[in-house]
C-alpha atoms as a PDB file:
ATOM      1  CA  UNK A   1     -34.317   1.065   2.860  1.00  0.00           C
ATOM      2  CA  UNK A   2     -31.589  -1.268   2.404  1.00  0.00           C
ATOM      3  CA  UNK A   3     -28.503   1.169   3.081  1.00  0.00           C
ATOM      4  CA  UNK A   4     -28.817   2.061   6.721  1.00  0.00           C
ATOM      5  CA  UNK A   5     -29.377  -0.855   8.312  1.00  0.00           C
ATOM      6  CA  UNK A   6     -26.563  -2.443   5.991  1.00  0.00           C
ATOM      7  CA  UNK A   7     -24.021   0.486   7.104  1.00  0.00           C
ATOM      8  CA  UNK A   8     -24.782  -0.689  10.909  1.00  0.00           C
ATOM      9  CA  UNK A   9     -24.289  -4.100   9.954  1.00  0.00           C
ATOM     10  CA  UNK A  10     -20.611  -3.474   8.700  1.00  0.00           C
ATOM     11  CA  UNK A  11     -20.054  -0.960  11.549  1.00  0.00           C
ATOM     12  CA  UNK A  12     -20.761  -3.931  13.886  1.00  0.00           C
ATOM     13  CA  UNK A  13     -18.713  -6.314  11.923  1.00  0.00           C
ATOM     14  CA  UNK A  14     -15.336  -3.335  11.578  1.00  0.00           C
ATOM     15  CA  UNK A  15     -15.910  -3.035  15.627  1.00  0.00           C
ATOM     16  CA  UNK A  16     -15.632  -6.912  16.514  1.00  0.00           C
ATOM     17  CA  UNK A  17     -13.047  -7.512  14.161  1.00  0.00           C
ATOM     18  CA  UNK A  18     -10.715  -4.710  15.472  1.00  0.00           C
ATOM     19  CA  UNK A  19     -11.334  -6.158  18.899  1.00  0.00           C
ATOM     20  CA  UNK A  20     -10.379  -9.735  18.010  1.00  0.00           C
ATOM     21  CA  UNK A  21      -7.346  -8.026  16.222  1.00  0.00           C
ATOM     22  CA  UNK A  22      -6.554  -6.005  19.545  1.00  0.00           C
ATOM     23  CA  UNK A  23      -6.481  -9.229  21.376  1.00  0.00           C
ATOM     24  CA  UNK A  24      -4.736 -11.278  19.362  1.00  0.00           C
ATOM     25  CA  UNK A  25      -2.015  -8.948  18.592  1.00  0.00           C
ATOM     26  CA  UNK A  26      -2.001  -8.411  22.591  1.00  0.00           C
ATOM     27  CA  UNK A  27      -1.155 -12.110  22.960  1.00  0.00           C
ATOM     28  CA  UNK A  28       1.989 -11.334  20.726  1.00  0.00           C
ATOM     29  CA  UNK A  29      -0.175 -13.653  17.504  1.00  0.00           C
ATOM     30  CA  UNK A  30      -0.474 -12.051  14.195  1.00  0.00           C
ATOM     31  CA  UNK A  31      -4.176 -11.697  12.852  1.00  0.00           C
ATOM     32  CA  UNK A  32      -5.294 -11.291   9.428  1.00  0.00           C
ATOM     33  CA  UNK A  33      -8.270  -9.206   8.575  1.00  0.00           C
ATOM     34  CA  UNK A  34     -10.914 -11.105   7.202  1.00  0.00           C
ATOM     35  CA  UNK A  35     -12.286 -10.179   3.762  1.00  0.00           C
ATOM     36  CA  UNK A  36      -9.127  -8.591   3.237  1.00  0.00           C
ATOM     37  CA  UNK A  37      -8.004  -9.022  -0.529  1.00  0.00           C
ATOM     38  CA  UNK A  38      -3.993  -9.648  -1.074  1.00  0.00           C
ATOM     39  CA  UNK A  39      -2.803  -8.037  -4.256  1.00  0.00           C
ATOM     40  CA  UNK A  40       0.752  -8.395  -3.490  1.00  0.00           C
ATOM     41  CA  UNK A  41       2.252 -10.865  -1.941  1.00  0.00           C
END
């Protein structure tokens, strides 16, 4: 009972953060994905 509303909840999440990406990149600024790990630097 757990699973579908927790795949919604990241499909929400993946949509708004791709749209502040979209509009940050738009305004020429670079974004970083949140929760994003960095292996190599």
């Amino acid at each position: 009972m757990v699973g579908i509303p927790l795949m919604i909840a990241v499909a929400v999440f993946d949509l708004v953060v791709v749209i502040i990406a979209i509009v940050k990149s738009n305004q020429g600024k670079r974004y970083r994905y949140p929760l994003c790990l960095r292996l190599i630097q």
